[in-house]
Protein backbone atom coordinates (compact mmCIF):
# COMPACT_ATOMS: atom_id res chain seq x y z
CA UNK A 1 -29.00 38.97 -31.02
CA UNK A 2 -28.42 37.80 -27.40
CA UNK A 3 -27.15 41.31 -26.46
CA UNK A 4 -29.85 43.04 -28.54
CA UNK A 5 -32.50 41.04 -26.42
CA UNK A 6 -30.53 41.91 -23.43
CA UNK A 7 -31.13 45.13 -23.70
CA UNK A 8 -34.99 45.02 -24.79
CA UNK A 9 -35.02 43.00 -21.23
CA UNK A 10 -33.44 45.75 -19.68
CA UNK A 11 -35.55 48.74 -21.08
CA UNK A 12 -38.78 47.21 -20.54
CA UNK A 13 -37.88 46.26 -16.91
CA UNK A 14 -36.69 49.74 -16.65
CA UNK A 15 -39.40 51.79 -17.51
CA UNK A 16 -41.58 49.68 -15.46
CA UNK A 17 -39.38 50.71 -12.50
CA UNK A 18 -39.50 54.38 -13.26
CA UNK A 19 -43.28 54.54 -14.11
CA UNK A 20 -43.99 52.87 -10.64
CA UNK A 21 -41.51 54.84 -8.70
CA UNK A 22 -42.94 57.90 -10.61
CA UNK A 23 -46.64 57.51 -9.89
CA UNK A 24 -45.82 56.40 -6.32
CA UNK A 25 -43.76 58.86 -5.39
CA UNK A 26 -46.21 61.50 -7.35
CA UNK A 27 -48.95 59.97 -5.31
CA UNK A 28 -46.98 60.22 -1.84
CA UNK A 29 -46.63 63.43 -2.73
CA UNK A 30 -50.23 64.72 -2.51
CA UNK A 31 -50.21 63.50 0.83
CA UNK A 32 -47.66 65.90 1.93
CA UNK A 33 -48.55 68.65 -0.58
CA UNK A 34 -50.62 70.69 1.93
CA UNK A 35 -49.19 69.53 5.20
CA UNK A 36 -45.87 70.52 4.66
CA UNK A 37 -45.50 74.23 3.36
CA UNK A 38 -42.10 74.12 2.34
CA UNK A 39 -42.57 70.68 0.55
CA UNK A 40 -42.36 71.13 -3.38
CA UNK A 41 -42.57 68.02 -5.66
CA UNK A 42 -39.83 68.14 -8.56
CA UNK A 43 -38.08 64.94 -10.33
CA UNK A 44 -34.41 65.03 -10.68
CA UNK A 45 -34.42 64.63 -14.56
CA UNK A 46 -30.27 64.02 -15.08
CA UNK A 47 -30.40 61.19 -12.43
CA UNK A 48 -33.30 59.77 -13.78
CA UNK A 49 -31.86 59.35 -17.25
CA UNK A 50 -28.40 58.64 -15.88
CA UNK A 51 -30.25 55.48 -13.94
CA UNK A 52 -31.62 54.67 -17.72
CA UNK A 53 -28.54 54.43 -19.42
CA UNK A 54 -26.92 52.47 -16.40
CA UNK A 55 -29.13 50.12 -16.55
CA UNK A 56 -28.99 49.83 -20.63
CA UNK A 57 -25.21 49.30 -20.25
CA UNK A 58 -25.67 46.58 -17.06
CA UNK A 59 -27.91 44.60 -19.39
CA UNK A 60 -25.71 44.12 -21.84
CA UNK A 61 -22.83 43.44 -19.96
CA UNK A 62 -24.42 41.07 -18.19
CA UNK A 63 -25.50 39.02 -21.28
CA UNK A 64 -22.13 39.41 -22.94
CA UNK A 65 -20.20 37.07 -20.49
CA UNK A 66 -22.93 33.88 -20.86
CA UNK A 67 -23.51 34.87 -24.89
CA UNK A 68 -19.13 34.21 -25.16
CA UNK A 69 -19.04 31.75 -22.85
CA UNK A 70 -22.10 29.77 -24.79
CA UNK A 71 -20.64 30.55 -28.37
CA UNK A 72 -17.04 29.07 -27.34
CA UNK A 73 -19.30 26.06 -26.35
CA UNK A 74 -19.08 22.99 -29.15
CA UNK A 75 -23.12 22.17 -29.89
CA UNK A 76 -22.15 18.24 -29.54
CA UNK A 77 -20.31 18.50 -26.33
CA UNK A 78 -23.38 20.93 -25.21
CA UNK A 79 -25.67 18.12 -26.27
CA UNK A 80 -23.49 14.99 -24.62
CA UNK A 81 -23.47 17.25 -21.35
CA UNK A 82 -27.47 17.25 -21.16
């Protein structure tokens, strides 16, 4: 559960990355579309969903190590500690 929510954590702060780096580096782009002849606008698709499943996997790592060390955790000696 703690690693499923990890990742639902993950995804959502994900695609809220990509959209804004999307739309702000689509809207950046206008600016140069007409000075700069040469300049084309294209999105490097592999990286993009390469950064995705990085981040997927990073979630979930990182929640594994508190989730075990919290489960190997007695629920009295939790309580006496608070």
């Amino acid at each position: 559960m703690i690693r499923l929510e990890a990742i639902c954590v993950a995804a959502f702060g994900t695609l809220l990355g990509l959209a804004g780096g999307l739309f702000g580096s689509w809207k950046v782009s206008g600016l140069f579309n007409g000075a700069i002849p040469q300049y084309s606008y294209s999105l490097p698709w592999p990286t993009l969903a390469l950064v995705v499943l990085l981040s997927l996997a990073v979630g979930a790592v990182a929640a594994a190590l508190p989730a075990r060390r919290a489960a190997a955790l007695s629920p009295l000696r939790a309580v006496a500690a608070a």
